[in-house]
N, C-alpha and C. Protein backbone atom coordinates (compact mmCIF):
# COMPACT_ATOMS: atom_id res chain seq x y z
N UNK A 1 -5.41 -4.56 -11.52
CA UNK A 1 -4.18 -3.88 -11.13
C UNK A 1 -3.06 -4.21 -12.10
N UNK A 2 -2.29 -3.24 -12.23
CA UNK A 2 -1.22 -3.66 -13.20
C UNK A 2 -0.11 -4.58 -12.91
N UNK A 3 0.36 -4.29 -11.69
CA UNK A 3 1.23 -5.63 -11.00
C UNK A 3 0.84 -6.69 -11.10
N UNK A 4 0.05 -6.96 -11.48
CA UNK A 4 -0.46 -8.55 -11.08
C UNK A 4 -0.19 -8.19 -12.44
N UNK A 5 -0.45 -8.13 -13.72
CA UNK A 5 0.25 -8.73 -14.94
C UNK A 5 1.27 -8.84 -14.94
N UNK A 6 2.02 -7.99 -14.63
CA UNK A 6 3.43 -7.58 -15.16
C UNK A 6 4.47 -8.63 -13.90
N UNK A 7 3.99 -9.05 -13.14
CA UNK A 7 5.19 -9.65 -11.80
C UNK A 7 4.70 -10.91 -12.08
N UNK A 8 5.35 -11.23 -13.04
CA UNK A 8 5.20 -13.02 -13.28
C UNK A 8 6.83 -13.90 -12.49
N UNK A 9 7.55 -12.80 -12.36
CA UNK A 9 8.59 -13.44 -11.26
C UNK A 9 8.82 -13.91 -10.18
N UNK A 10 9.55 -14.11 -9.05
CA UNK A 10 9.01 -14.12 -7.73
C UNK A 10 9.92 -12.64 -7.25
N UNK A 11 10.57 -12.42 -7.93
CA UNK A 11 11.21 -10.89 -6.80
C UNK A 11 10.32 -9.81 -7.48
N UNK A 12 9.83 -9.85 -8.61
CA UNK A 12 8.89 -8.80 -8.98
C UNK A 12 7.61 -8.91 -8.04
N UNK A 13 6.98 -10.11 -8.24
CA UNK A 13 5.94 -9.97 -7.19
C UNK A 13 5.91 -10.08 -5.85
N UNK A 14 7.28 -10.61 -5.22
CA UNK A 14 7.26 -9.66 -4.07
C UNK A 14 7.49 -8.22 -3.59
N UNK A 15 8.77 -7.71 -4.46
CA UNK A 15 8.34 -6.25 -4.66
C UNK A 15 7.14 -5.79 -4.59
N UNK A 16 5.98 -6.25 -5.81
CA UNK A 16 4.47 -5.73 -6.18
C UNK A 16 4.04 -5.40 -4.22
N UNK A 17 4.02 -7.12 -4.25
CA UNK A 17 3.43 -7.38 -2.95
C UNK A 17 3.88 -5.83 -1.71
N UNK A 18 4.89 -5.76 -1.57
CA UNK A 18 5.52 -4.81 -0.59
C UNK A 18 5.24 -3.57 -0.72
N UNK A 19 5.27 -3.12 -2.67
CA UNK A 19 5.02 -1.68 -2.80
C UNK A 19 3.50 -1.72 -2.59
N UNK A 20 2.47 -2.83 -2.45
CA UNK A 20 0.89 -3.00 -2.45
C UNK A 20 0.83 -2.81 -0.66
N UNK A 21 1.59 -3.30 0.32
CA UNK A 21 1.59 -3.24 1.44
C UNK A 21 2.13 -1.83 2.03
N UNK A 22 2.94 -1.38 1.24
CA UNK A 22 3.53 0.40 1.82
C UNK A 22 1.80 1.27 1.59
N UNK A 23 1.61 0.94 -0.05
CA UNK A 23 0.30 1.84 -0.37
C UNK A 23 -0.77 1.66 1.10
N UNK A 24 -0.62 0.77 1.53
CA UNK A 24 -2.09 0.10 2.57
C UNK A 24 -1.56 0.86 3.95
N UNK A 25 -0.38 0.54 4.62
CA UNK A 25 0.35 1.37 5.33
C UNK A 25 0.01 2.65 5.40
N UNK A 26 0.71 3.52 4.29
CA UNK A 26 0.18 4.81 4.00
C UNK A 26 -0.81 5.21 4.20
N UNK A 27 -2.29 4.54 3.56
CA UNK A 27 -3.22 4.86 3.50
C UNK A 27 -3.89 4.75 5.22
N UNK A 28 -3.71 3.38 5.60
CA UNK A 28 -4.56 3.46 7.33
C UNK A 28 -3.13 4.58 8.07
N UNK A 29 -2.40 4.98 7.66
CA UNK A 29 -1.88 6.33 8.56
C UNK A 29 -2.17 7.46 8.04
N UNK A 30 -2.66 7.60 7.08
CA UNK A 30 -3.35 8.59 6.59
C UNK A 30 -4.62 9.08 7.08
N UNK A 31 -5.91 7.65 7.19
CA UNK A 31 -7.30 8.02 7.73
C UNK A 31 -6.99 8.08 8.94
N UNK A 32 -6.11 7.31 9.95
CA UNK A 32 -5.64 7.93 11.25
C UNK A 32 -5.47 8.97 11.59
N UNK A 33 -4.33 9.50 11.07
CA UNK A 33 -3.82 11.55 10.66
C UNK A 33 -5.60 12.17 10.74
N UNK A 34 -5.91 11.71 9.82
CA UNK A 34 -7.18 12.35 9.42
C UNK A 34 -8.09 12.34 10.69
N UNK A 35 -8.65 11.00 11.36
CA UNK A 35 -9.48 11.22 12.27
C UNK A 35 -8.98 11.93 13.45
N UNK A 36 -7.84 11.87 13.58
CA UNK A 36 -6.87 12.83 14.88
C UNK A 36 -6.79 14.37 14.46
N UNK A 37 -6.89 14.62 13.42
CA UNK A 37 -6.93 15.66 13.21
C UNK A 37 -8.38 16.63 13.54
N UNK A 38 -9.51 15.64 12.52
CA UNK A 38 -10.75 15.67 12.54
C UNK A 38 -11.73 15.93 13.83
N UNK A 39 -10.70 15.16 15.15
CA UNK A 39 -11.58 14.94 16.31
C UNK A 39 -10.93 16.00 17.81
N UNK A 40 -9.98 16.66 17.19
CA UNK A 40 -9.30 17.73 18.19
C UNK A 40 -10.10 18.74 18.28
């Protein structure tokens, strides 16, 4: 992953960390959306 090179700081890699936790967020409300959609 590219964050992990580049966030040798601590507010960069918590940023990383947070924008890595929105992506994960997103994504399990996404396959959620999906199976609710999928199963109507």
């Amino acid at each position: 992953m590219h964050c992990v090179n580049t966030c040798t700081l601590a507010d960069t890699n918590l940023f990383c960390r947070g924008l890595f936790f929105l992506l994960l967020l997103l994504s399990e409300l996404y396959i959620t959306f999906l199976n609710i959609y999928t199963y109507r």
